[in-house]
C-alpha atoms as a PDB file:
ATOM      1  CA  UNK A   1       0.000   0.000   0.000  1.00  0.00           C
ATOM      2  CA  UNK A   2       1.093   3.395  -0.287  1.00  0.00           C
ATOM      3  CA  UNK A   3       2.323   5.677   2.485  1.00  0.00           C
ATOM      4  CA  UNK A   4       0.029   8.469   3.413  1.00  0.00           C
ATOM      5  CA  UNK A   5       1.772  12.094   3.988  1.00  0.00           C
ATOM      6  CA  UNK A   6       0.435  11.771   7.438  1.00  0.00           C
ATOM      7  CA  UNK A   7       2.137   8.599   8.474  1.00  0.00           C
ATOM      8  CA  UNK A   8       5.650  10.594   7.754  1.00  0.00           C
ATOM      9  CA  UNK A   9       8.142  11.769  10.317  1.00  0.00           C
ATOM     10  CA  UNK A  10       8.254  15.664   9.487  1.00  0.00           C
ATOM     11  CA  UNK A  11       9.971  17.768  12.148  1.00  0.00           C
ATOM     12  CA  UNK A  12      11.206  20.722  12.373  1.00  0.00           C
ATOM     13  CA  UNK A  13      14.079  21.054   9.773  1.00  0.00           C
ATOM     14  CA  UNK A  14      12.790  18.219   8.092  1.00  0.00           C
ATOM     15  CA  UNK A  15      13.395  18.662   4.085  1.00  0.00           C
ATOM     16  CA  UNK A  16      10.536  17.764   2.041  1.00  0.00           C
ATOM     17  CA  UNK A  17      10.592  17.109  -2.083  1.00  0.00           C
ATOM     18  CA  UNK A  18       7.503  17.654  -2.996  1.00  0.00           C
ATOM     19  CA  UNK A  19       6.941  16.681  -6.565  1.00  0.00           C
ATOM     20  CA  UNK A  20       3.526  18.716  -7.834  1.00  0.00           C
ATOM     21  CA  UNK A  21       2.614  18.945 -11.572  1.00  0.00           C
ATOM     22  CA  UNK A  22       2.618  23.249 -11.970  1.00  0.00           C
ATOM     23  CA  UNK A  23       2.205  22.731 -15.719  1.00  0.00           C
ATOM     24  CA  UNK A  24      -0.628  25.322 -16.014  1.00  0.00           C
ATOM     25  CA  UNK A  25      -1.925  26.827 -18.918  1.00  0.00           C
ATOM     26  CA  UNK A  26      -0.295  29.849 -19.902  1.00  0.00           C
ATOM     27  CA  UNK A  27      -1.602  32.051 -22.164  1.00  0.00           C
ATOM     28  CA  UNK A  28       0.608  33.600 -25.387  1.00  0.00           C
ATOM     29  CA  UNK A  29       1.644  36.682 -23.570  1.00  0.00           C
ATOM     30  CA  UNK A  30       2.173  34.794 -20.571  1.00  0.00           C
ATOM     31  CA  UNK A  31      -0.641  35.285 -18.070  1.00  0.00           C
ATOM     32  CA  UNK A  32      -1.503  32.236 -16.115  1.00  0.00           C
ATOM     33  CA  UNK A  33      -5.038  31.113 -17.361  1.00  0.00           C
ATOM     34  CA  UNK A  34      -5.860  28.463 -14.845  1.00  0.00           C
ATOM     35  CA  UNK A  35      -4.127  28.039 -11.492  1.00  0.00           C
ATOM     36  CA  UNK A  36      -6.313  24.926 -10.266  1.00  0.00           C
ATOM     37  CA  UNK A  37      -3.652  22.666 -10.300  1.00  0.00           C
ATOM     38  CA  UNK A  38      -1.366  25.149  -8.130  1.00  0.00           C
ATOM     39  CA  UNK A  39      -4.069  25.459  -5.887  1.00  0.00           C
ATOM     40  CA  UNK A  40      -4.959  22.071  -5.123  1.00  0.00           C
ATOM     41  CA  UNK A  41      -1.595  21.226  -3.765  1.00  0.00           C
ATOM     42  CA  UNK A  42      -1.691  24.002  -1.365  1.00  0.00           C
ATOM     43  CA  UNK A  43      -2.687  22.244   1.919  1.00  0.00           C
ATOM     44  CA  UNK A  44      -0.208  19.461   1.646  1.00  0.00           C
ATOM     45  CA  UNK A  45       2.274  22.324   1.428  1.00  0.00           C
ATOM     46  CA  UNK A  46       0.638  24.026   4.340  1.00  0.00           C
ATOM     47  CA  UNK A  47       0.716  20.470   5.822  1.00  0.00           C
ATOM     48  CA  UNK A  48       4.428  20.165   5.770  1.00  0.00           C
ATOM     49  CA  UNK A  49       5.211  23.714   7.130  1.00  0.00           C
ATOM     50  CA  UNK A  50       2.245  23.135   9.886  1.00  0.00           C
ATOM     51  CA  UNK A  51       4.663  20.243  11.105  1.00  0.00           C
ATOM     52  CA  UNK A  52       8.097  22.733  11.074  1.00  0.00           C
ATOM     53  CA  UNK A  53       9.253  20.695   7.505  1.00  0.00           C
ATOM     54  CA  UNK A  54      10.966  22.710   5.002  1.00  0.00           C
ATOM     55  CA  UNK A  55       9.077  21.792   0.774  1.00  0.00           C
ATOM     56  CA  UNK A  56      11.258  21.975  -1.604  1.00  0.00           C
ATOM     57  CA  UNK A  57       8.913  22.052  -4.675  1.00  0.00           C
ATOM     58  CA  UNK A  58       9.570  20.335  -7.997  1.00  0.00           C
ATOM     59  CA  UNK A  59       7.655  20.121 -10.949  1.00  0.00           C
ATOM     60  CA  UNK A  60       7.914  20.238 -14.845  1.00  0.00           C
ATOM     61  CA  UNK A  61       6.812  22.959 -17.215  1.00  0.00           C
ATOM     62  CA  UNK A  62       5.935  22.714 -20.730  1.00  0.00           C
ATOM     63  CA  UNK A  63       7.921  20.779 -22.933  1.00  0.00           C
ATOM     64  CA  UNK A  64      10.799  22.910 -23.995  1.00  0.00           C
ATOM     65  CA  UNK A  65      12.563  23.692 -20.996  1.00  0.00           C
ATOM     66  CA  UNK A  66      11.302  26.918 -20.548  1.00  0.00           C
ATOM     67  CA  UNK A  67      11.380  28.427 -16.953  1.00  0.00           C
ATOM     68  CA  UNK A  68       9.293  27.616 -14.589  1.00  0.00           C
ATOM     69  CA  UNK A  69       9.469  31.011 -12.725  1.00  0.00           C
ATOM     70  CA  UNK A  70       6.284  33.090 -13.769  1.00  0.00           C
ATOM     71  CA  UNK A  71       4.559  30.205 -12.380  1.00  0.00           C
ATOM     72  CA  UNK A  72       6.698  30.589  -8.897  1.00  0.00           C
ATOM     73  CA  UNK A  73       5.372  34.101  -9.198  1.00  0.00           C
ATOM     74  CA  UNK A  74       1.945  33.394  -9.940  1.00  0.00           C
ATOM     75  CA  UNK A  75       1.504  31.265  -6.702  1.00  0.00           C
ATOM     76  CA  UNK A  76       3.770  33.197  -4.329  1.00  0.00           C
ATOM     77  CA  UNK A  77       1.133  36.106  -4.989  1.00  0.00           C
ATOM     78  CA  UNK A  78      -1.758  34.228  -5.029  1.00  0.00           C
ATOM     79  CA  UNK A  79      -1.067  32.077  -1.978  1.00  0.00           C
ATOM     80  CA  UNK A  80       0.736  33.626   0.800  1.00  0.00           C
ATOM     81  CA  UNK A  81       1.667  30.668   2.348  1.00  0.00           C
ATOM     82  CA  UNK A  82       4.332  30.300   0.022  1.00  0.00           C
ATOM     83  CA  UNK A  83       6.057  33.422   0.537  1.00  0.00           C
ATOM     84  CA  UNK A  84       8.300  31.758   3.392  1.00  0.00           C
ATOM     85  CA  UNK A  85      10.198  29.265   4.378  1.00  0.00           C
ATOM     86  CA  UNK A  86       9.298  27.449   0.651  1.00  0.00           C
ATOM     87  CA  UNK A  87      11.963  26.224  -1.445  1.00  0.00           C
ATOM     88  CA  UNK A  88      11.262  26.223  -5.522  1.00  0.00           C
ATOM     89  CA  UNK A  89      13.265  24.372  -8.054  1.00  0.00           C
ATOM     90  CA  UNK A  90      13.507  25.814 -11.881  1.00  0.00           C
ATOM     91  CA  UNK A  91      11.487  23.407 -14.626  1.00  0.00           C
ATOM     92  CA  UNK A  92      12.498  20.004 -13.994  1.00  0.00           C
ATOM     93  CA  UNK A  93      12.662  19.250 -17.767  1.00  0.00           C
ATOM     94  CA  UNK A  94      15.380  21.819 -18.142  1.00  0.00           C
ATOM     95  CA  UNK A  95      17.350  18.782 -17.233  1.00  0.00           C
ATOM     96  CA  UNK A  96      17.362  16.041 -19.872  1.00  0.00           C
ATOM     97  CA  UNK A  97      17.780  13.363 -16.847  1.00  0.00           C
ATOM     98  CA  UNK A  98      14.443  14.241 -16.275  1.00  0.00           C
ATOM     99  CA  UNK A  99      12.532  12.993 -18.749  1.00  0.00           C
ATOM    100  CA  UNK A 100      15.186   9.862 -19.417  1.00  0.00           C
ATOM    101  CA  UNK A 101      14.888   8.603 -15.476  1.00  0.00           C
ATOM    102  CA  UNK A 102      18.413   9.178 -14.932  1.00  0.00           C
ATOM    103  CA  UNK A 103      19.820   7.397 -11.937  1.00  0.00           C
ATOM    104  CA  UNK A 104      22.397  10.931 -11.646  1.00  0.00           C
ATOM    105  CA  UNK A 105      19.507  12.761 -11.658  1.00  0.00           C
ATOM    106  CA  UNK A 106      17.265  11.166  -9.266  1.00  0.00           C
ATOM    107  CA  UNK A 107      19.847  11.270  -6.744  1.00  0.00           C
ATOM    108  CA  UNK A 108      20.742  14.752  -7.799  1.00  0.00           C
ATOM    109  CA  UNK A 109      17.005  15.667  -6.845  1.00  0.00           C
ATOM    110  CA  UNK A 110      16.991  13.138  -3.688  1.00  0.00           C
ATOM    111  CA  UNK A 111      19.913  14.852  -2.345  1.00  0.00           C
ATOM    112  CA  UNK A 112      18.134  18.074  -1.826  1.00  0.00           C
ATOM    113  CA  UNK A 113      15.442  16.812   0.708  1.00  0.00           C
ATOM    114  CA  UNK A 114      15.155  14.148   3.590  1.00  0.00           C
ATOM    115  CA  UNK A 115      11.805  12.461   2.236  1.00  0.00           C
ATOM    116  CA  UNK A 116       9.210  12.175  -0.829  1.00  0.00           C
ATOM    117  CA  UNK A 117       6.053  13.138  -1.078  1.00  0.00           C
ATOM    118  CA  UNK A 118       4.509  13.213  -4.628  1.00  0.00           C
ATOM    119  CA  UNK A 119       1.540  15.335  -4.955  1.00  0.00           C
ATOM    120  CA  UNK A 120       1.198  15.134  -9.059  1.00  0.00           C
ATOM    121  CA  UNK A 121      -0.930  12.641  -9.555  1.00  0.00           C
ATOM    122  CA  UNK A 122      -1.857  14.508 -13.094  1.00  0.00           C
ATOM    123  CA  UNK A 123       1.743  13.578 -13.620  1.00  0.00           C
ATOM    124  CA  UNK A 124       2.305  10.093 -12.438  1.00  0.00           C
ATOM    125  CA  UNK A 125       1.793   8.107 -15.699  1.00  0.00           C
ATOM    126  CA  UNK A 126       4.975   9.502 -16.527  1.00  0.00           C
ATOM    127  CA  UNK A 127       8.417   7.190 -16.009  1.00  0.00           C
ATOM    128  CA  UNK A 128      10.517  10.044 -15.064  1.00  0.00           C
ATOM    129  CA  UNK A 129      13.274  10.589 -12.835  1.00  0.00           C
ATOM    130  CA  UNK A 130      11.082  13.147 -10.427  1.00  0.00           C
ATOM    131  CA  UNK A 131       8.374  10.458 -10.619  1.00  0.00           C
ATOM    132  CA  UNK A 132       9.696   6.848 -10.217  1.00  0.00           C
ATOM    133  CA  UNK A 133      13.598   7.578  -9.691  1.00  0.00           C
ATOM    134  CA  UNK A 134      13.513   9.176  -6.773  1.00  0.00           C
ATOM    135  CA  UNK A 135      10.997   7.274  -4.482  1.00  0.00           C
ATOM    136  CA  UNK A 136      13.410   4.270  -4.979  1.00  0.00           C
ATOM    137  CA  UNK A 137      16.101   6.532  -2.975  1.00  0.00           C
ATOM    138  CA  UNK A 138      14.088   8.693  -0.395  1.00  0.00           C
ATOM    139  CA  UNK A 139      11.216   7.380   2.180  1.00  0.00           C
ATOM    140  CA  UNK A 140       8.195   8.127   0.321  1.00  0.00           C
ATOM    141  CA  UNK A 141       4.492   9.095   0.746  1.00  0.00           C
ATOM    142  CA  UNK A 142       1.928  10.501  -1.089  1.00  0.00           C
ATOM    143  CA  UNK A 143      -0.044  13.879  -0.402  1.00  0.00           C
ATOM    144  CA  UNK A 144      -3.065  14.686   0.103  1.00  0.00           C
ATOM    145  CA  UNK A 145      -4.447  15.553  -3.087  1.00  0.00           C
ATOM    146  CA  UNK A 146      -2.978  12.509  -4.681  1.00  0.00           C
ATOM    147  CA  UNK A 147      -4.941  10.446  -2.538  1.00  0.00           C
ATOM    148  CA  UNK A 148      -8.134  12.236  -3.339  1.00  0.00           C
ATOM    149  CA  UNK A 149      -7.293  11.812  -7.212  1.00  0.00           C
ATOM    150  CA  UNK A 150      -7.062   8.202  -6.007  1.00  0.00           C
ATOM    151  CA  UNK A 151      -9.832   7.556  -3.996  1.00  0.00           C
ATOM    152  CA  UNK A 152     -12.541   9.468  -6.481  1.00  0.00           C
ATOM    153  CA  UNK A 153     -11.091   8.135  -9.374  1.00  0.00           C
ATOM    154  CA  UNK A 154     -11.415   4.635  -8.129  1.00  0.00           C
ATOM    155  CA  UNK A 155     -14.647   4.607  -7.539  1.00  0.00           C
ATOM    156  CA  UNK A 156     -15.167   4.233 -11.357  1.00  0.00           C
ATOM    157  CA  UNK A 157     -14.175   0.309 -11.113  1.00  0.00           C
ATOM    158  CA  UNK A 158     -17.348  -0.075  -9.377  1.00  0.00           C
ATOM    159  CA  UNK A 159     -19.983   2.566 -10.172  1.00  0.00           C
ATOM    160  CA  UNK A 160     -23.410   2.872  -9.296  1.00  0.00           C
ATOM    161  CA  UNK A 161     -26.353   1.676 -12.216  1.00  0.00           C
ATOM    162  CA  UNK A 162     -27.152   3.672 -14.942  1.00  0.00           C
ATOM    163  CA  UNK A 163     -23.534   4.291 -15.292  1.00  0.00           C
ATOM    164  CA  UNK A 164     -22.431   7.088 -18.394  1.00  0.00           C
ATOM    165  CA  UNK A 165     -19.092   7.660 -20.012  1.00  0.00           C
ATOM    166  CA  UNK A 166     -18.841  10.917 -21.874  1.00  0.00           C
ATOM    167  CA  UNK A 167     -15.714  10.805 -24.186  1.00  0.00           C
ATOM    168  CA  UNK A 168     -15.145  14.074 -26.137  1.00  0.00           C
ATOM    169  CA  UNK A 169     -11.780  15.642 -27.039  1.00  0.00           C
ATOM    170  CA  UNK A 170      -8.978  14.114 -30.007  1.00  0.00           C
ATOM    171  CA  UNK A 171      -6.758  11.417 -30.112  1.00  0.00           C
ATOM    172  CA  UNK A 172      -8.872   8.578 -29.965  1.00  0.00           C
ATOM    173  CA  UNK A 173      -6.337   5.789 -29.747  1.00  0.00           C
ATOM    174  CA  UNK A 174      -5.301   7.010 -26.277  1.00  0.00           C
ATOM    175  CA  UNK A 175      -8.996   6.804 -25.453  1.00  0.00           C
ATOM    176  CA  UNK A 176      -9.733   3.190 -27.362  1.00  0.00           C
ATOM    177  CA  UNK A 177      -8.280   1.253 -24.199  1.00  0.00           C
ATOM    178  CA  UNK A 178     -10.636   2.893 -21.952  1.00  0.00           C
ATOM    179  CA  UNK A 179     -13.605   2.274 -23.991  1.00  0.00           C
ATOM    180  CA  UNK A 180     -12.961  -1.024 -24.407  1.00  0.00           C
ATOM    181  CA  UNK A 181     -12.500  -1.710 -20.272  1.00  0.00           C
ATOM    182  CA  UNK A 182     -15.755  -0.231 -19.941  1.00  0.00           C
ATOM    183  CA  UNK A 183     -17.895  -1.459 -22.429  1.00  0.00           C
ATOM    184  CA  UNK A 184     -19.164  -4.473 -20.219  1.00  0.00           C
ATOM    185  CA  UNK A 185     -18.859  -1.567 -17.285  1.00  0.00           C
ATOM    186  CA  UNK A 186     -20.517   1.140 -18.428  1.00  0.00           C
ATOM    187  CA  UNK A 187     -24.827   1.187 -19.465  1.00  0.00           C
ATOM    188  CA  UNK A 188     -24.165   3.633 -22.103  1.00  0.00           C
ATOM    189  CA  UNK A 189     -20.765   5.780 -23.894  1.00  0.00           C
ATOM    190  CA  UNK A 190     -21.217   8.337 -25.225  1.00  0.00           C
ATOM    191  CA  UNK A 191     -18.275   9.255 -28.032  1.00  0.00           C
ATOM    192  CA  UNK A 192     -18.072  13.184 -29.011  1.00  0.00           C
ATOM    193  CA  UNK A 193     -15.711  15.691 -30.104  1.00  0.00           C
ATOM    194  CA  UNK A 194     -12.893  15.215 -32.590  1.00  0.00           C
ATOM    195  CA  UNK A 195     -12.829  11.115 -31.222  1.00  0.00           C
ATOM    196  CA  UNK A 196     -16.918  10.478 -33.376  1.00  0.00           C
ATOM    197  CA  UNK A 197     -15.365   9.443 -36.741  1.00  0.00           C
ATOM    198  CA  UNK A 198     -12.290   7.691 -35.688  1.00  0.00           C
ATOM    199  CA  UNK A 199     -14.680   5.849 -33.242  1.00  0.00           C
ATOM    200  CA  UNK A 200     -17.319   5.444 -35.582  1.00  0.00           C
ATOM    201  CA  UNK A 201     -15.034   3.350 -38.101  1.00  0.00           C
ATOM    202  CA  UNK A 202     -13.434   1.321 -35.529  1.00  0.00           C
ATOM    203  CA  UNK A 203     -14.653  -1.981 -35.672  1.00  0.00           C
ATOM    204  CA  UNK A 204     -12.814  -2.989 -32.456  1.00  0.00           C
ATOM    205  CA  UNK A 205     -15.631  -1.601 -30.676  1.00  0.00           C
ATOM    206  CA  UNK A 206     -19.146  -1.988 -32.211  1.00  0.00           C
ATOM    207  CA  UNK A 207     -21.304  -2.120 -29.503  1.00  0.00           C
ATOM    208  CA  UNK A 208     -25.110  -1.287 -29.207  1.00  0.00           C
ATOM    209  CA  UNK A 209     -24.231   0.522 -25.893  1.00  0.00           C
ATOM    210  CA  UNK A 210     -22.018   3.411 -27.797  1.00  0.00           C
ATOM    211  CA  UNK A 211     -23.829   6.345 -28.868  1.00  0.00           C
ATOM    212  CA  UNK A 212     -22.730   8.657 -31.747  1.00  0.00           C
ATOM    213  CA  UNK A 213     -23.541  12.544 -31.674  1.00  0.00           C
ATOM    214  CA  UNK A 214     -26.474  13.433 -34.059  1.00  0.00           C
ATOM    215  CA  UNK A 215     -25.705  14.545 -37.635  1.00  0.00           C
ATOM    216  CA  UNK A 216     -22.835  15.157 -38.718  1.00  0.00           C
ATOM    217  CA  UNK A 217     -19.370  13.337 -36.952  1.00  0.00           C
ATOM    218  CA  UNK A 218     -17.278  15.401 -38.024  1.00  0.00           C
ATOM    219  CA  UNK A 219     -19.072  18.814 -36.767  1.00  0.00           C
ATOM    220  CA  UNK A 220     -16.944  21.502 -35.150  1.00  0.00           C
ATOM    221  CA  UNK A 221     -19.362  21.439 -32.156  1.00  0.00           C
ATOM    222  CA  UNK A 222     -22.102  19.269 -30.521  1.00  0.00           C
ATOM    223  CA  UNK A 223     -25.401  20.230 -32.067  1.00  0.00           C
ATOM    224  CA  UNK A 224     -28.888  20.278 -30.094  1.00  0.00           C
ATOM    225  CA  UNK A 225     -30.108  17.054 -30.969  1.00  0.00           C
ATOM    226  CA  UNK A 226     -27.001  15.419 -29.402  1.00  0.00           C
ATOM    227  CA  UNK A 227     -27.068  17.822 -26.218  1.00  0.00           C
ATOM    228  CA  UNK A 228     -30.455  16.541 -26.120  1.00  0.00           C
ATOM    229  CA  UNK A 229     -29.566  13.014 -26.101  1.00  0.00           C
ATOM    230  CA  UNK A 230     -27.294  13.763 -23.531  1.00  0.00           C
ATOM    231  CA  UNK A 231     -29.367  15.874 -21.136  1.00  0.00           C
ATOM    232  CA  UNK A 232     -31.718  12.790 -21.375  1.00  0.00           C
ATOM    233  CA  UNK A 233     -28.930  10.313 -20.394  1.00  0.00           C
ATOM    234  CA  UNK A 234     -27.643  12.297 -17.974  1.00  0.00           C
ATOM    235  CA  UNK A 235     -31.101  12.071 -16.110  1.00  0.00           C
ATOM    236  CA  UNK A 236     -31.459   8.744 -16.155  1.00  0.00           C
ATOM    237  CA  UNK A 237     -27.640   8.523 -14.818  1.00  0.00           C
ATOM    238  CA  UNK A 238     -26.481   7.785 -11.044  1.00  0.00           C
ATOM    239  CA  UNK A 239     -23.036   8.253 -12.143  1.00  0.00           C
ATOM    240  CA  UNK A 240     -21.232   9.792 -14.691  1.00  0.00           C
ATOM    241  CA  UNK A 241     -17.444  10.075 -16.043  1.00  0.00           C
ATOM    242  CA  UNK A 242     -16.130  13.260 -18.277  1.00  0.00           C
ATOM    243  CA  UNK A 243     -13.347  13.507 -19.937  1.00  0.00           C
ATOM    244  CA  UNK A 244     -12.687  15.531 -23.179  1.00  0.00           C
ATOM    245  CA  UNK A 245     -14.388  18.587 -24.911  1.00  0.00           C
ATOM    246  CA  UNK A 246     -17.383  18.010 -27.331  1.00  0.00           C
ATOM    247  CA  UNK A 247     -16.322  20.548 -29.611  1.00  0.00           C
ATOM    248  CA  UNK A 248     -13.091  22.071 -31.331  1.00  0.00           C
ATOM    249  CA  UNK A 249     -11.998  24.128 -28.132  1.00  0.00           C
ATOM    250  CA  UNK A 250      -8.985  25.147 -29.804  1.00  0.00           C
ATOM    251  CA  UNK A 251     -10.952  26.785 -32.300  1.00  0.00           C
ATOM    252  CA  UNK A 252     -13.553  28.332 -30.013  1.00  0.00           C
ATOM    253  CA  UNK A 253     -15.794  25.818 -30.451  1.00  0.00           C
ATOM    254  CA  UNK A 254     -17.184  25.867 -26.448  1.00  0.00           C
ATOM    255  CA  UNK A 255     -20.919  25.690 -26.699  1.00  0.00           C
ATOM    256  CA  UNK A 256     -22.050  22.306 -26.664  1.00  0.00           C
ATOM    257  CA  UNK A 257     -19.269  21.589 -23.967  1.00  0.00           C
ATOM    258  CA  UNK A 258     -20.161  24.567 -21.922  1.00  0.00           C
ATOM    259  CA  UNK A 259     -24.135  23.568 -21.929  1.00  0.00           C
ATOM    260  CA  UNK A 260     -22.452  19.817 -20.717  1.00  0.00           C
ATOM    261  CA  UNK A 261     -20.940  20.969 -17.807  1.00  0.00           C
ATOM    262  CA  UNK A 262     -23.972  23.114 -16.821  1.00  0.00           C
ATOM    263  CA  UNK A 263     -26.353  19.507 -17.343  1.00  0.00           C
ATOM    264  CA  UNK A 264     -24.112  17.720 -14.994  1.00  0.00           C
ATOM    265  CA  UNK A 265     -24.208  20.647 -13.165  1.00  0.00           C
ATOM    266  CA  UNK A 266     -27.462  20.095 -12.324  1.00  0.00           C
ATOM    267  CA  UNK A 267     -27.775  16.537 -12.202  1.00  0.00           C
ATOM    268  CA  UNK A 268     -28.515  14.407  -8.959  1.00  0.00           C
ATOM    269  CA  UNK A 269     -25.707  11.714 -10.139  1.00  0.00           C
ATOM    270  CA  UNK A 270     -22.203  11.400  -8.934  1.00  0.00           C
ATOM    271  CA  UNK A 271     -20.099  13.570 -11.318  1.00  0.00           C
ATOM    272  CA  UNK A 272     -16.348  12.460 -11.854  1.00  0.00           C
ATOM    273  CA  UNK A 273     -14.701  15.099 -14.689  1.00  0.00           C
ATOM    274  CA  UNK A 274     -11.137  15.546 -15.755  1.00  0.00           C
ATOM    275  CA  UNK A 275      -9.157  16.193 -18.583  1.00  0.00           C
ATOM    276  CA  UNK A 276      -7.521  19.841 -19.921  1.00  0.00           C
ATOM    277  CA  UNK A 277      -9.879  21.673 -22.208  1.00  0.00           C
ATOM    278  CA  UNK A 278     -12.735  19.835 -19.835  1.00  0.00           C
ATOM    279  CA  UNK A 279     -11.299  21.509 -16.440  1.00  0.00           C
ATOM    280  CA  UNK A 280     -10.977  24.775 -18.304  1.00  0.00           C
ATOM    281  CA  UNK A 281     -14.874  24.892 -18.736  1.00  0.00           C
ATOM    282  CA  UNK A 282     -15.506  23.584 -15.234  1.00  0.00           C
ATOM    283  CA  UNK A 283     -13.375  25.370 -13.746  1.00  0.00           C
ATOM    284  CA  UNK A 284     -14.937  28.690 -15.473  1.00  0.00           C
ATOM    285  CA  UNK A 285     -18.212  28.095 -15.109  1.00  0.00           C
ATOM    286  CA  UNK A 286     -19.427  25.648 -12.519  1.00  0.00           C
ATOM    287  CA  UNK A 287     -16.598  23.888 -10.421  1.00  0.00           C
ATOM    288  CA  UNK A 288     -18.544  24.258  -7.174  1.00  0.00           C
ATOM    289  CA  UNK A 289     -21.335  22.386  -8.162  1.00  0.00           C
ATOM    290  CA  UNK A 290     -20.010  19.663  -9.440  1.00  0.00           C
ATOM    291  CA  UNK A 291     -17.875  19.815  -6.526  1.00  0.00           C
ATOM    292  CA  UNK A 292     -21.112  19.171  -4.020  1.00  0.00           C
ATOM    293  CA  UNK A 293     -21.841  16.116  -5.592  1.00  0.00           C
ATOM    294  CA  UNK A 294     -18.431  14.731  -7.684  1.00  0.00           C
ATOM    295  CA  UNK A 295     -14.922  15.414  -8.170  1.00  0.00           C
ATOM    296  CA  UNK A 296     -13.366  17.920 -10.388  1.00  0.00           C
ATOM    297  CA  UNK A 297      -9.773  15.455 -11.391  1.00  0.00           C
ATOM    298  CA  UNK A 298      -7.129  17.689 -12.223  1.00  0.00           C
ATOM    299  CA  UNK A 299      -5.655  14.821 -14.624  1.00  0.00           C
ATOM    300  CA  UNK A 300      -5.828  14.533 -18.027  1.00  0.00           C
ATOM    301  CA  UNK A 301      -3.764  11.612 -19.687  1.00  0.00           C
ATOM    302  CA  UNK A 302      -3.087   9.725 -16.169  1.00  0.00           C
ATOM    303  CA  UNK A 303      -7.175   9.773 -15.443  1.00  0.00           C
ATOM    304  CA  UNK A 304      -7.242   7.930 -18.686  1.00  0.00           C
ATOM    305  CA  UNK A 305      -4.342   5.613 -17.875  1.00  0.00           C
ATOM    306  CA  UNK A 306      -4.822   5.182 -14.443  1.00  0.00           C
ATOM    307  CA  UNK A 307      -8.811   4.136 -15.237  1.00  0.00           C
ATOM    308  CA  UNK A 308      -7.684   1.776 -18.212  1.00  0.00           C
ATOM    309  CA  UNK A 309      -5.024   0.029 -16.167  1.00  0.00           C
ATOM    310  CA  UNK A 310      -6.102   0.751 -12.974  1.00  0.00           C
ATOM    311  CA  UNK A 311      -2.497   1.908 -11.976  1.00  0.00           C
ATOM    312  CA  UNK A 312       0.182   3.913 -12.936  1.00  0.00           C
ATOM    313  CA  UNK A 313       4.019   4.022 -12.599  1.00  0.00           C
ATOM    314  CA  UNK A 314       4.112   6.591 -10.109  1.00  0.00           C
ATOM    315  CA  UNK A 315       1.819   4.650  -7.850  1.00  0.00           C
ATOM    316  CA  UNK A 316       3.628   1.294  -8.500  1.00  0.00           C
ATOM    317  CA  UNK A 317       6.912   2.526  -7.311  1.00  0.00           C
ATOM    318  CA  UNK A 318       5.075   3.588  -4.097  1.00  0.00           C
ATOM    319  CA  UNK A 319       3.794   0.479  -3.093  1.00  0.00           C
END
């Protein structure tokens, strides 16, 4: 099993690594645009300085190297409780040990603290040197939003009946394992977004429990008839999973994923939602009621890895 933050010996003095994944969107002229996933590791840094330990923070940013510090800036002035006593390493990808799980760089990273504690879940389907390198040197726990992402996310392996999976968003084949866990799981998936037509002609996964959007499959945004479908789903639903825009976000294309969020919103059913583009619109318009009766994931690719395979390397190397 792995170590909860709480079961570790932080003292006064005590050095902490905390690994978090900072790797918020940033906009071109280089105003942060979402700071959810700064925020949500917050109390386990508050945890650590509660207890007189010292966090030295790690995380990656982007992936060109670029520095990390108008992030560090961003959260020292939106939380105060960074201001002191914090410690905050540049972009971990800087370093190309990083990324390549070094052994030198693991223990160059494990050499700056006295334990673990990784806190980026959103991160952890990643075999890099901050991730699964340096638990194998240090005593190591997880934090407190970690668990959470764990806990929540689980719940999805055995849901309550009617069950719905909403997949929107591109790249299909990163999506096709988790379809195919769930078809015998799930009472109805629904397939949206840029995924429709790659879906549609995959014959790996005919199924009479997959629903299409209405009309075209190749639209630029989900149309009425298809929000309609989905409003009616979503009532029937006692739980649902979200992960992936129904429309060309990119583009602009926000409407029929905007009026999504606002249906499950509103819904009585247990909400679980993650995924980039998806937490952008939650966040925006109605994070605190989904929060009353779900969980807002900060993940994007490790939800989808970590609900396909029901682990990930960063947890592995933990237990």
């Amino acid at each position: 099993m792995m170590k909860l933050i709480e079961e570790a010996n932080i003292k006064e003095g005590t050095k902490v690594l905390v690994r978090v994944d900072w790797n918020v969107p940033v906009s071109d002229n280089g105003e942060i645009l979402d700071g959810s996933r700064i925020e949500v590791t917050i109390p386990t840094i508050k945890y650590i300085k509660d207890k007189g330990g010292a966090p030295v923070i790690a995380s990656h940013f982007g992936r060109k190297g670029a520095s990390i510090e108008p992030v560090i800036d961003f959260a020292k002035k939106n939380y105060p409780s960074l201001e002191d006593g914090v410690e905050f390493l540049e972009n971990l990808r800087i370093n190309s040990g990083e990324k390549e799980n070094s052994e030198e760089f693991a223990k160059e990273l494990a050499g700056k603290a006295d334990i673990y504690v990784n806190e980026a879940f959103s991160a952890s389907h990643r075999e890099h040197a901050s991730i699964v390198g340096v638990p194998k040197l240090l005593p190591s726990f997880v934090g407190l939003r970690f668990l959470e992402e764990y806990k929540h996310l689980s719940e999805v392996f055995e849901p309550e009946h009617p069950f719905l999976l909403i997949l929107g968003g591109a790249k299909f084949k990163t999506k096709l394992p988790l379809v195919k866990k769930f078809l015998d799981i799930a009472d109805d998936i629904f397939i949206g977004g840029a995924n429709a037509l790659s879906a549609y002609n995959n014959p790996a996964i005919e199924n009479s429990r997959i629903i299409f959007p209405e009309g075209k499959l190749d639209a630029m945004d989900a149309n009425p008839e298809t929000l309609e479908i989905l409003n009616e789903k979503i009532k029937e639903a006692k739980f649902v999973l979200w992960n992936g825009p129904l429309g060309n976000y990119e583009e602009g294309f926000i409407a029929g994923t905007t009026a999504l969020a606002r249906m499950l919103a509103e819904s009585g059913a247990k909400v679980i939602v993650g995924g980039g583009d998806t937490l952008a619109t939650v966040n925006r318009d109605v994070k605190k009621q989904i929060s009353n009766h779900g969980f807002v994931s900060t993940a994007g690719g490790a939800m989808l890895d970590f609900l396909a395979n029901e682990t990930l390397p960063g947890i592995e190397v933990l237990e």
